[in-house]
Protein backbone atom coordinates (compact mmCIF):
# COMPACT_ATOMS: atom_id res chain seq x y z
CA UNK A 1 -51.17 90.05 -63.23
CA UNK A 2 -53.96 88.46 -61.85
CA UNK A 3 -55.89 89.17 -58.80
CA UNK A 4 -54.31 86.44 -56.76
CA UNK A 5 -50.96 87.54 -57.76
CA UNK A 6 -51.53 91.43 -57.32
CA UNK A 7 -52.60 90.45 -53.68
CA UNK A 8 -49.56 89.13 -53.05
CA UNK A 9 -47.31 91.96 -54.51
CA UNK A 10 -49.17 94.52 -52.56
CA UNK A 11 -49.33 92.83 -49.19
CA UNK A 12 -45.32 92.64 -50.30
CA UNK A 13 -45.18 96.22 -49.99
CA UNK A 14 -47.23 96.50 -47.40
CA UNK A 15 -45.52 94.69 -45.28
CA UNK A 16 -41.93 96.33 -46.76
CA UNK A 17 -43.77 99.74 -46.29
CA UNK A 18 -45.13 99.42 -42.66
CA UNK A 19 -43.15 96.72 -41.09
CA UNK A 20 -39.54 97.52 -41.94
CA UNK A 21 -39.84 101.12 -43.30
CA UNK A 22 -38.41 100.00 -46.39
CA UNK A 23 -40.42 100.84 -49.40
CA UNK A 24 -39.23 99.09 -52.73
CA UNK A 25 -41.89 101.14 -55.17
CA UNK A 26 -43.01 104.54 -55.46
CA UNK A 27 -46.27 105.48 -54.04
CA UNK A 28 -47.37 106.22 -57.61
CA UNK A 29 -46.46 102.68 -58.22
CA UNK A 30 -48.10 101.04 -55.06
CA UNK A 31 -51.37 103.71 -55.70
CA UNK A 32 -51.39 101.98 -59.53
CA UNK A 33 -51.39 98.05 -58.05
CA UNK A 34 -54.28 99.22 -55.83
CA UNK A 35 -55.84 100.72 -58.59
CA UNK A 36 -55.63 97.77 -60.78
CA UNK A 37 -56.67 95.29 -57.60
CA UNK A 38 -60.27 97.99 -57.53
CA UNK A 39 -60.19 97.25 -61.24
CA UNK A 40 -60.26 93.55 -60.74
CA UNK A 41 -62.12 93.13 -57.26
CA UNK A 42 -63.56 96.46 -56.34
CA UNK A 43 -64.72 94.72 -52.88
CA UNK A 44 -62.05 92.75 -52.27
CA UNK A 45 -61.44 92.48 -48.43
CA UNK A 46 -57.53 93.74 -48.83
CA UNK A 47 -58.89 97.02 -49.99
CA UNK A 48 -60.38 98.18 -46.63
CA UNK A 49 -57.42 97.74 -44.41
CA UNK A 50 -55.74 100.54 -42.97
CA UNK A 51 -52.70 101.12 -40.82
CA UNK A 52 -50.27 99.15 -39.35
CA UNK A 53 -50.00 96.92 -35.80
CA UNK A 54 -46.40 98.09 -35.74
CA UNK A 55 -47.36 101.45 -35.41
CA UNK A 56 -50.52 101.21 -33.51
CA UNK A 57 -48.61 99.00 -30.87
CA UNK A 58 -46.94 102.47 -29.80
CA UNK A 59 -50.11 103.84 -28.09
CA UNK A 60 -52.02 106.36 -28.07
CA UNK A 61 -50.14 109.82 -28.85
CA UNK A 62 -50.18 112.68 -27.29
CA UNK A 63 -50.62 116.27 -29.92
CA UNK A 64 -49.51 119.65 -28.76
CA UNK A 65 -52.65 120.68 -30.52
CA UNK A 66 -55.48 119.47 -31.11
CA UNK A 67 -56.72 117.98 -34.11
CA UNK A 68 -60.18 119.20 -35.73
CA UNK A 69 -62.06 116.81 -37.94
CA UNK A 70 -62.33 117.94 -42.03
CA UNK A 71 -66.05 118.60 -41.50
CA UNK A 72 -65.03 121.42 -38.58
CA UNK A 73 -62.45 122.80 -41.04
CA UNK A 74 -65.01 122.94 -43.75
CA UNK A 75 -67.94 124.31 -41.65
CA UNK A 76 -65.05 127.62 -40.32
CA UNK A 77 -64.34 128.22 -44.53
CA UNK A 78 -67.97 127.92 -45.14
CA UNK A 79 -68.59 130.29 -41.98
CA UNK A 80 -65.99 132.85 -43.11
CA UNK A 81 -66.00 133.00 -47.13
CA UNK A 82 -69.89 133.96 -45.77
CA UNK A 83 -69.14 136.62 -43.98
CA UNK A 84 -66.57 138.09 -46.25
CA UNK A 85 -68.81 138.10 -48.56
CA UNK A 86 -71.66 139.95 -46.69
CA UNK A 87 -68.58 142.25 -45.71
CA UNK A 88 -67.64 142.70 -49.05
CA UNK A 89 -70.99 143.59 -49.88
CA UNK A 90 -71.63 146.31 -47.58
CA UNK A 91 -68.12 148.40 -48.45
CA UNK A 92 -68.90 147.96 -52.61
CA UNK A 93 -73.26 147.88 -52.46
């Protein structure tokens, strides 16, 4: 497939996918077109969209809890594997 025609097939599915919840390919199969698209065209423009207008038309949502960034969840592992440690320390040193 080329890169013209790869564009096509996944703005197919993304369109099937996001638009009318009605996927026609695996994700395996969808992550293996984008793959091959990276292969062709690592900077191709169709490669840096995320999300839908579909779903972002629907607001902003409200979370019964709050969400903490990757770096926060990181930074509390870091924090307590740390202090474990130092507590595991003093019981066996």
């Amino acid at each position: 497939m080329n890169e013209q025609q790869l564009v096509l097939e996944i703005e197919k599915h993304n369109s099937l996918y996001l638009e009318d919840n009605s996927p026609e390919i695996s994700d395996e199969q969808y992550d293996e077109l984008i793959q091959q698209l990276e292969e062709l065209n690592p900077d191709h423009l169709l490669l840096s969209v995320v999300g839908s207008a579909g779903v972002a038309s629907l607001g902003k949502v409200q979370l019964n809890e709050p969400m903490i960034s990757l770096d926060k969840i990181v930074e509390y592992f870091d924090t307590f594997c740390v202090n474990e440690y130092q507590l595991f320390i003093k019981v066996h040193v």
